[in-house]
Protein backbone atom coordinates (compact mmCIF):
# COMPACT_ATOMS: atom_id res chain seq x y z
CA UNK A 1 0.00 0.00 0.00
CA UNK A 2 1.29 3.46 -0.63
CA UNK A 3 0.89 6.25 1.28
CA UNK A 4 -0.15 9.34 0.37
CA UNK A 5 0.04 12.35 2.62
CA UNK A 6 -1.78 15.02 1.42
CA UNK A 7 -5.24 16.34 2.84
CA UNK A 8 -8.75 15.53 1.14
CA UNK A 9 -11.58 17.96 1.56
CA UNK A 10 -13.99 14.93 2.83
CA UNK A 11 -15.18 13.85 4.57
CA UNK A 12 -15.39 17.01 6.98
CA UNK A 13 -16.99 17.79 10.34
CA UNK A 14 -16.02 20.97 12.27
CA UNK A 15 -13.64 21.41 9.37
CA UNK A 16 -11.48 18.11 9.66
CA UNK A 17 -9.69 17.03 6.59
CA UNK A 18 -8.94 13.56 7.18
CA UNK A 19 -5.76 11.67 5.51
CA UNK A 20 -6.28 9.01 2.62
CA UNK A 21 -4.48 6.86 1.04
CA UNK A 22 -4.55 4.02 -1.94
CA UNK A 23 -5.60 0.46 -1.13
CA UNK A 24 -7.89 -1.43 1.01
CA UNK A 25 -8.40 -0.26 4.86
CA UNK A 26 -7.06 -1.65 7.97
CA UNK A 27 -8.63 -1.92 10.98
CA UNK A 28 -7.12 -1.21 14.85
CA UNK A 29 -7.45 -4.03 17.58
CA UNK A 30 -10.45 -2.03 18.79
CA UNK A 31 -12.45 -1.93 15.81
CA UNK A 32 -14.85 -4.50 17.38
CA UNK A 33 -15.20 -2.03 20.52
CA UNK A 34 -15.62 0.82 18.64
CA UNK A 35 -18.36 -0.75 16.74
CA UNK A 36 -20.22 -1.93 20.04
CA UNK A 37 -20.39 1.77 21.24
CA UNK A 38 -21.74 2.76 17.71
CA UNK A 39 -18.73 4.58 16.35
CA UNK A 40 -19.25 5.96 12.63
CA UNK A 41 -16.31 4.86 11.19
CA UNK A 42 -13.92 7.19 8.37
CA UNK A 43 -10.73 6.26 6.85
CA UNK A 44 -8.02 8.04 7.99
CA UNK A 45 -3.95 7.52 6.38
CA UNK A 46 -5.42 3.74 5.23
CA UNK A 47 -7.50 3.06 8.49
CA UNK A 48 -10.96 2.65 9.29
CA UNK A 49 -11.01 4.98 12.63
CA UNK A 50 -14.00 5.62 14.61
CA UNK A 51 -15.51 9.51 14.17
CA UNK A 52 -17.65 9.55 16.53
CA UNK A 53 -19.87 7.44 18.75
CA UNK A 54 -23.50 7.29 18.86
CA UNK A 55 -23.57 8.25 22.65
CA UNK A 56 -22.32 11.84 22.24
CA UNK A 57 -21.24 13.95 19.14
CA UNK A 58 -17.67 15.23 18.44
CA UNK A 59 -18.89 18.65 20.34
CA UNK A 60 -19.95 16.78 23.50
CA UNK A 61 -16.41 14.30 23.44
CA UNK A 62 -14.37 17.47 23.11
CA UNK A 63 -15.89 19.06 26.16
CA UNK A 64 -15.81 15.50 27.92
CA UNK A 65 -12.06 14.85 27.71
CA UNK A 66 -12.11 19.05 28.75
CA UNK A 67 -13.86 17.95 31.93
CA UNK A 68 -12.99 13.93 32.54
CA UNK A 69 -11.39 12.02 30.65
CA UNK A 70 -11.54 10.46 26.97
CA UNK A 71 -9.64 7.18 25.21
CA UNK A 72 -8.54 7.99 21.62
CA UNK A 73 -7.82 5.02 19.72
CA UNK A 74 -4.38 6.17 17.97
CA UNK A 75 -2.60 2.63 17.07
CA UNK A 76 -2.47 3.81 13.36
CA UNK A 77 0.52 5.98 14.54
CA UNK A 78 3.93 4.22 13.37
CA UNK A 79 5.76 2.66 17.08
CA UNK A 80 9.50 2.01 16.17
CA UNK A 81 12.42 1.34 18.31
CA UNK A 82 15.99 2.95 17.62
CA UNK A 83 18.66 0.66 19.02
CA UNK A 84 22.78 0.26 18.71
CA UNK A 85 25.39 2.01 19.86
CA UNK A 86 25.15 4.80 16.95
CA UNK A 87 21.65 5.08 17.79
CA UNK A 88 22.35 8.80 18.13
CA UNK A 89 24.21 9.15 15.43
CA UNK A 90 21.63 8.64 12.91
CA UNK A 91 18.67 10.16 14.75
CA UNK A 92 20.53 13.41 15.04
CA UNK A 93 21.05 13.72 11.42
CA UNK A 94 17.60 12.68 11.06
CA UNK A 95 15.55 15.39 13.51
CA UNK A 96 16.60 18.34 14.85
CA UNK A 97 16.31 17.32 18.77
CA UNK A 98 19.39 17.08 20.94
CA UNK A 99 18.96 13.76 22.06
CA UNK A 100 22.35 12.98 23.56
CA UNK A 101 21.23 15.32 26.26
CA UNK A 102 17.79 14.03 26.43
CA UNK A 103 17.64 11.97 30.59
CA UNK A 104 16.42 8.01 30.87
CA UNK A 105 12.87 8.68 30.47
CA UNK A 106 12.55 12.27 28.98
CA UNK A 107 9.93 12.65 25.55
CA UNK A 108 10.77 15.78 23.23
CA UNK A 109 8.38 16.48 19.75
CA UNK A 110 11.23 16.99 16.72
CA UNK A 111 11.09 17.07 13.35
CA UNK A 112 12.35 15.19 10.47
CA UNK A 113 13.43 17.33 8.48
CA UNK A 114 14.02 17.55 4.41
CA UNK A 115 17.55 19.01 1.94
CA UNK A 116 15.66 21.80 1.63
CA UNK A 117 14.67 22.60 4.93
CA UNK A 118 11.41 21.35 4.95
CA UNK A 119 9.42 19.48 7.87
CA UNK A 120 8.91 15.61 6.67
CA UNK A 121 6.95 14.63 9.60
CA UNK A 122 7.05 15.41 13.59
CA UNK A 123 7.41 12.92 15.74
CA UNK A 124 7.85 11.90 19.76
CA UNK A 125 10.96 10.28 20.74
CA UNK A 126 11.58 8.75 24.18
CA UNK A 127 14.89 8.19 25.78
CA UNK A 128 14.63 4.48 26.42
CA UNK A 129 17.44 2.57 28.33
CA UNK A 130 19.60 1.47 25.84
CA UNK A 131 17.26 2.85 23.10
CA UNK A 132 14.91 5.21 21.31
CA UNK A 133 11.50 4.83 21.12
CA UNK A 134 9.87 6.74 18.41
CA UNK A 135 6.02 7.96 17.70
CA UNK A 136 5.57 9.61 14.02
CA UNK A 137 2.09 9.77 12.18
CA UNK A 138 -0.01 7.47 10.35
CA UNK A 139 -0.36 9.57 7.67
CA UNK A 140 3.52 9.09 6.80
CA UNK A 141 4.19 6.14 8.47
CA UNK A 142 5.29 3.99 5.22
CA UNK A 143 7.45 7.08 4.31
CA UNK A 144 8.85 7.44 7.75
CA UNK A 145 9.82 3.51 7.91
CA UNK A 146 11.60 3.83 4.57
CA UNK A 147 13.12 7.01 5.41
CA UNK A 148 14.97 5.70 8.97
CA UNK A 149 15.37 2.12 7.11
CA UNK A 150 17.10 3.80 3.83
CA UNK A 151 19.38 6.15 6.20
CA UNK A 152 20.35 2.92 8.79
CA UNK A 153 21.57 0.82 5.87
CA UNK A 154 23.74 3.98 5.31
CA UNK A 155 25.18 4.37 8.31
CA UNK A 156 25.63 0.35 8.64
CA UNK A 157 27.47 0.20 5.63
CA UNK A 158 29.82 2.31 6.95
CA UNK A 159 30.11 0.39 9.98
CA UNK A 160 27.72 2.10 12.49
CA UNK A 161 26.11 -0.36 15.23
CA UNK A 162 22.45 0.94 14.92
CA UNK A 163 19.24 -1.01 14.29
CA UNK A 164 15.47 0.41 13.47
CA UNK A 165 12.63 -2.53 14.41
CA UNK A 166 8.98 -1.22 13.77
CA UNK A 167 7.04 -2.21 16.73
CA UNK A 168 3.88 -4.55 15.42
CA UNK A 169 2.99 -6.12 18.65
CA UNK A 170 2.00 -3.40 20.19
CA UNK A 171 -1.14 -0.92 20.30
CA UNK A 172 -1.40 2.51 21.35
CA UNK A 173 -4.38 4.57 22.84
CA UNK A 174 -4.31 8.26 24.23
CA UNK A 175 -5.73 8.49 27.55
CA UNK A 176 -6.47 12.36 27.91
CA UNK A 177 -8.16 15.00 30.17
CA UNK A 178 -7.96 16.22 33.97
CA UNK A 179 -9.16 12.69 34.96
CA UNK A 180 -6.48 10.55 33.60
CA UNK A 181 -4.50 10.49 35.92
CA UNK A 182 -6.60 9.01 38.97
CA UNK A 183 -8.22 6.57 35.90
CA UNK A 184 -4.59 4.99 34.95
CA UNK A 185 -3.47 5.23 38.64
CA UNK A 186 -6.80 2.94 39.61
CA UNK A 187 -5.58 0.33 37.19
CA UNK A 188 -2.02 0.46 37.66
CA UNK A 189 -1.91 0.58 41.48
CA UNK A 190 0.83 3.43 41.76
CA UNK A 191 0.88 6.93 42.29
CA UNK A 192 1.37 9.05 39.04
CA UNK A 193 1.62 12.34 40.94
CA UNK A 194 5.41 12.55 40.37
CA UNK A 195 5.89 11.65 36.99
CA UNK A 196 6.32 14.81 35.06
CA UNK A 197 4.74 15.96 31.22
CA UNK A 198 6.85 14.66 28.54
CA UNK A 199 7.71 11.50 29.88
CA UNK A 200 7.61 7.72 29.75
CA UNK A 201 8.18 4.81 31.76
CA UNK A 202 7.43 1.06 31.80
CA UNK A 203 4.25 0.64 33.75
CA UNK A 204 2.56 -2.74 34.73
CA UNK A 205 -1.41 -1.99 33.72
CA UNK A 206 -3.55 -4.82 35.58
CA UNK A 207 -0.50 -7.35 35.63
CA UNK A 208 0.28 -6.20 31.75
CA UNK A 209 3.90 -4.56 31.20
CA UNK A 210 3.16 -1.30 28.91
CA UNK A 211 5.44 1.87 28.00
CA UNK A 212 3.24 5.00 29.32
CA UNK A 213 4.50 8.20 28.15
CA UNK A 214 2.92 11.34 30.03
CA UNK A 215 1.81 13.18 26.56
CA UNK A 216 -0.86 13.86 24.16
CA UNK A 217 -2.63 15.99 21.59
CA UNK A 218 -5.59 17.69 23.29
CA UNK A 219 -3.48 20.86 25.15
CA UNK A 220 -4.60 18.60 28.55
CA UNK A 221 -2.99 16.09 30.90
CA UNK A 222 -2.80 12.89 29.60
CA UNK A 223 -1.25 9.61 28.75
CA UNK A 224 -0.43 7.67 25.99
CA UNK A 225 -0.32 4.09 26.54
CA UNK A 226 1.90 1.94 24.65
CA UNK A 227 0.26 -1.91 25.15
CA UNK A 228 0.51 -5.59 23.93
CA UNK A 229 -2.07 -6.02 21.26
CA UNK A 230 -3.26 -9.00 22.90
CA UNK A 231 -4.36 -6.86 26.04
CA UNK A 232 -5.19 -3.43 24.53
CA UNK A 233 -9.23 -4.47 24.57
CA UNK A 234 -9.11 -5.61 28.06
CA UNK A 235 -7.26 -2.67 29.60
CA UNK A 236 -9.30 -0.12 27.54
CA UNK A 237 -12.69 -1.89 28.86
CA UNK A 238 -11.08 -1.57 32.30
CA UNK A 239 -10.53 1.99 31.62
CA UNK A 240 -14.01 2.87 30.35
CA UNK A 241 -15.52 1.10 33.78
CA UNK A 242 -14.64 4.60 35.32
CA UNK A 243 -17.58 6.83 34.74
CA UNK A 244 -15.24 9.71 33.85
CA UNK A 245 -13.66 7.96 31.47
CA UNK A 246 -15.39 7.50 27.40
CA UNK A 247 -14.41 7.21 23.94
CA UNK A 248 -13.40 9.47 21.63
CA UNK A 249 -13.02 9.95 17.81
CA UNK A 250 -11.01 11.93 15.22
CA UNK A 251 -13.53 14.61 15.68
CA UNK A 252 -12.83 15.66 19.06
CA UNK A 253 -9.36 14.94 18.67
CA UNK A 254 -8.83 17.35 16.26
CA UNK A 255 -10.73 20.10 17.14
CA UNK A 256 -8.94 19.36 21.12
CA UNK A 257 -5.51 19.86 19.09
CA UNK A 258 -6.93 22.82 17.42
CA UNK A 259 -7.31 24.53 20.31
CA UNK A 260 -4.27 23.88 21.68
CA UNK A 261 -2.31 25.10 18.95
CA UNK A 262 -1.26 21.84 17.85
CA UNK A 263 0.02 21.69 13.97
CA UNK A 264 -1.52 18.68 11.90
CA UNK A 265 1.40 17.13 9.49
CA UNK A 266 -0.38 17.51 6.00
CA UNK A 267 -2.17 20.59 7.09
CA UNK A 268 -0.64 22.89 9.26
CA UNK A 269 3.03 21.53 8.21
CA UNK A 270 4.54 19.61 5.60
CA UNK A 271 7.36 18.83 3.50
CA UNK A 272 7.51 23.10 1.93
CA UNK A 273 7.35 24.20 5.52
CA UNK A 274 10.50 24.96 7.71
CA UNK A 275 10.63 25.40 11.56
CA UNK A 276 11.20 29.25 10.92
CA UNK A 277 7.81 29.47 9.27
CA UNK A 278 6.07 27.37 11.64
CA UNK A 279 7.21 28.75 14.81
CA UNK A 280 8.56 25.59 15.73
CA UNK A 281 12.20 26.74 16.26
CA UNK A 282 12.36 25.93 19.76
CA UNK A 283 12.33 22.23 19.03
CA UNK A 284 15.69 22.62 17.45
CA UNK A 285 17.78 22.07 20.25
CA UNK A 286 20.42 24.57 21.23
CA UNK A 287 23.84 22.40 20.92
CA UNK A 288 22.29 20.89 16.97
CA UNK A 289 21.95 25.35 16.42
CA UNK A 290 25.25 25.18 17.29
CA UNK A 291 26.44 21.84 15.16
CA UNK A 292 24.34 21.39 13.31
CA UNK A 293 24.26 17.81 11.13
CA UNK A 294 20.88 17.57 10.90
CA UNK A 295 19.39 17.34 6.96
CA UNK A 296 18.64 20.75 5.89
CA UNK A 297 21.03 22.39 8.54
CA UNK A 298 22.08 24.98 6.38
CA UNK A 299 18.99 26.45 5.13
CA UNK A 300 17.35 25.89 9.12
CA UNK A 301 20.01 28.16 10.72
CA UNK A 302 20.45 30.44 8.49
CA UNK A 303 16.65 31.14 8.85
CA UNK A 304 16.60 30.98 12.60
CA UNK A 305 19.95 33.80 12.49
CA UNK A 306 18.20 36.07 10.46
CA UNK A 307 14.98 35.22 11.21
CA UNK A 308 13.81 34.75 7.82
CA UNK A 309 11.45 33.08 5.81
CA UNK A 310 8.37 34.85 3.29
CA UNK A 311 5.72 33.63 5.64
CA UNK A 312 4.76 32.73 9.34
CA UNK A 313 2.24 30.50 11.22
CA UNK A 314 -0.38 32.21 13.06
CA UNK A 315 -3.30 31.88 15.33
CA UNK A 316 -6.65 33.68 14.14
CA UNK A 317 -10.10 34.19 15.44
CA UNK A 318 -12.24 34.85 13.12
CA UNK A 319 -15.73 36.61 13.10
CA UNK A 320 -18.54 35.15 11.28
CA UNK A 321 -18.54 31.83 9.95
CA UNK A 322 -15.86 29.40 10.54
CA UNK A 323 -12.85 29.70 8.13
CA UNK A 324 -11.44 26.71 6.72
CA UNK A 325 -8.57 25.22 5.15
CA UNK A 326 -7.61 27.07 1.85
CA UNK A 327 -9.47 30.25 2.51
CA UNK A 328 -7.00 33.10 1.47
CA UNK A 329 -6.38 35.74 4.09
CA UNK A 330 -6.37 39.46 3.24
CA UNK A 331 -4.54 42.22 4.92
CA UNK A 332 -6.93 45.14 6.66
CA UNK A 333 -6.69 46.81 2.96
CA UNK A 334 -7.59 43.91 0.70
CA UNK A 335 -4.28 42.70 -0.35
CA UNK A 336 -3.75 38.81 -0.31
CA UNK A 337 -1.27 37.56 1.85
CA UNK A 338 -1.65 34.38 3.09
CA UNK A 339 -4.60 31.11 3.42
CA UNK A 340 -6.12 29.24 6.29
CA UNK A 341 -4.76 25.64 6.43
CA UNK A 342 -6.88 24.38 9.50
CA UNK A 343 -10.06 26.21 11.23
CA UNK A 344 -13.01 24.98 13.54
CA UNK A 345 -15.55 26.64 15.53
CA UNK A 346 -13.69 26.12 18.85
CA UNK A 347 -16.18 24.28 21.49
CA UNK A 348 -14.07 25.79 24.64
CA UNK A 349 -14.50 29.13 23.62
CA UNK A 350 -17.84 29.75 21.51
CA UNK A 351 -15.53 31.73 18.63
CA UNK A 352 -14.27 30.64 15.73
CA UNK A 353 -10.50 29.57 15.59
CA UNK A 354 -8.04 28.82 12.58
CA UNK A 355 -4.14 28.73 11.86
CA UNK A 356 -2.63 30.19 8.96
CA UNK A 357 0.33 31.03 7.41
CA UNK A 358 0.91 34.89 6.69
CA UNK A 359 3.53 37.00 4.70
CA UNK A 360 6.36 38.12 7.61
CA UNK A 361 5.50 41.23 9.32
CA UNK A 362 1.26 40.78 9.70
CA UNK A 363 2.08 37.97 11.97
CA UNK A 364 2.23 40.42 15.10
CA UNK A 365 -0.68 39.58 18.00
CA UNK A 366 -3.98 41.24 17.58
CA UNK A 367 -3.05 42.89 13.47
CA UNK A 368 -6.64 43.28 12.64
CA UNK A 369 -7.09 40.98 9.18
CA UNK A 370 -9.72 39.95 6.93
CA UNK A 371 -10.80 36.31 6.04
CA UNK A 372 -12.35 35.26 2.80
CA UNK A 373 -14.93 32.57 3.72
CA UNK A 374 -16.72 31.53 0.52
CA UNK A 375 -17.98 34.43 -1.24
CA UNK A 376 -17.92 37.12 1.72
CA UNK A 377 -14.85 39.15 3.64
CA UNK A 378 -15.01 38.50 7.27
CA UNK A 379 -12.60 40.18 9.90
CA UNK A 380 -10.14 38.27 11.83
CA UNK A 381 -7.39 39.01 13.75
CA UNK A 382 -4.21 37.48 15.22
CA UNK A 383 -3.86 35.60 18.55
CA UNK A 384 -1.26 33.86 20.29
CA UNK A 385 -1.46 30.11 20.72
CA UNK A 386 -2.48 28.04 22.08
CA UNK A 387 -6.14 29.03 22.04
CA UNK A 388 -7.04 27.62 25.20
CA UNK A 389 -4.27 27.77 28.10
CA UNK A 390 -2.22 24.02 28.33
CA UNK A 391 -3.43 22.13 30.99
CA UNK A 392 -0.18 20.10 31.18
CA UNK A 393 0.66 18.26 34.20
CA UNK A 394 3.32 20.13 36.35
CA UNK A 395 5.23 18.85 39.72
């Protein structure tokens, strides 16, 4: 099957362009689960994932996992584990983290990146002991694989101890929301208090050894859960036995992410954007802005030095109807400068919300803007992100 990540315009709900690609879909673990609960189903990067569920709308599971908790089912997402002595090696010319300095245990987002200084998917890595465990989309997961395989034989054939093994035994849902913690702590029997955002451990769920990293894609506390494929329907039925606790589909999840200013690879970034033009520069760690060796180096810090780059990514709201992806932006007098590439009415706040990339210099916080939705010119203006304040979990 071949990937293909670009973004369709269906099907859509709260402006959601789901992922597609050629050949016949597969189905998660859950699938049976989701189908009990009455989940509409849509395919998503080759995958028949659940939408929704017939007990409550995408509006009423993104103001759930707000309030409780929520399980998204996200074992679509490629699991691989970077092992070998040169382990570091390759990753660092692959992403732009620093992941030498990265403690036992500590999760950073990075980027691969592209010769031209382009972002070719982002991804979690964990500091294992002894390796590197690495989370990258669905949507690219065929082009990811080929991309570490292709650079590993590289590096092997010129002697490097490294090894990349795609994890296939595994499955892995997102427990999210303010009651997460006290849901996962119920099954696992240990206090969770202590274990910071942005990391992962191995945790024994009900008897059942599982990697649980302390991360997500809503903007709230969470965990994603890392578990033997033989014992992912068990646990998650354990999980939903907590009133607090439902299911959730791509619906929520990506108007949660909206909202907490969370790009979507294919949307919000892709293989034309750089980290200048996203405002992801901080993920670029400060010894690699110093090194470098990353693909693309040259182009990436020259950017971040003189902080260039045509365009930048910004939060709007926008008056009016909601704005979605492709509408073209217009400065206060009329002239086109940039287009929406994701945009939802945001649940959380009653307003309208979108990202966009602008021309540099009309990416400053409140510029007043116009939006053109369809046929008509709406204002907008600019925000900071995220839309809805973090609710990460500090110690």
């Amino acid at each position: 099957m071949t990937t293909v990540c670009r973004v369709l315009q269906k099907p859509k709900l709260f402006g959601i362009c789901f992922m597609s690609t050629a050949g016949a879909s597969k189905r998660t673990a859950l699938y049976d689960l989701h189908k009990t609960h009455g989940a509409k189903f849509s395919p998503f990067a080759g995958w028949d994932m659940p939408l929704v569920y017939a007990d409550q709308g995408a509006l009423d599971s993104h103001l759930h996992t707000r309030k409780h908790a929520s399980i998204f089912d996200v074992s679509h997402m490629l699991q691989t584990r970077i092992t070998g002595k040169d382990r570091y090696r390759l990753m660092e010319h692959l992403v732009v983290a620093d992941l030498k300095e990265l403690p036992v245990g500590g999760s950073t987002l990075s980027l691969f990146t592209n010769e031209n200084g382009g972002i070719e998917d982002d991804t979690i890595i964990t500091q294992q002991d002894g390796s590197l465990y690495v989370v990258s989309n669905a949507g690219c997961a065929d082009k990811d694989l080929a991309h570490l395989q292709k650079h590993a034989k590289i590096f092997q054939d010129q002697g490097a101890d490294v090894e990349i093994s795609k994890i296939e035994d595994h499955s892995l849902i997102a427990l999210q929301g303010p009651s997460s913690q006290k849901a996962l702590e119920k099954l696992a029997g240990i206090d969770l208090s202590q274990m910071p955002f942005m990391t992962g451990q191995h945790i024994d769920i009900k008897g059942v050894p599982c990697h649980v990293a302390r991360s997500g894609y809503t903007g709230e506390d969470g965990f994603e859960l890392s578990i033997p494929t033989g014992e992912v329907v068990s646990i998650t039925k354990s999980l939903l036995e907590n009133p607090e606790v439902k299911l959730a589909g791509l619906g929520a999840r990506d108007s949660l992410r909206l909202e907490a200013g969370l790009c979507l690879y294919g949307s919000d970034i892709d293989s034309t954007t750089t980290p200048m033009e996203a405002n992801l520069v901080w993920t670029v760690g400060k010894r690699r802005r110093a090194e470098g060796g990353f693909i693309g180096a040259d182009i990436i810090l020259d950017q971040i030095a003189k902080k260039s780059g045509l365009r930048r990514r910004v939060g709007l709201i926008v008056e009016g109807a909601p704005a979605r992806a492709h509408s073209r932006v217009l400065s206060a007098d009329g002239e086109v400068i940039g287009e929406i590439t994701s945009g939802v009415p945001a649940p959380s706040l009653g307003k309208n919300i979108a990202m966009a990339y602008v021309k540099k210099g009309f990416n400053k916080k409140d510029t007043p803007l116009k939006v053109q939705v369809r046929n008509r010119i709406q204002d907008a203006r600019v925000v900071k992100m995220p839309f809805v304040p973090a609710n990460y979990h500090k110690i």
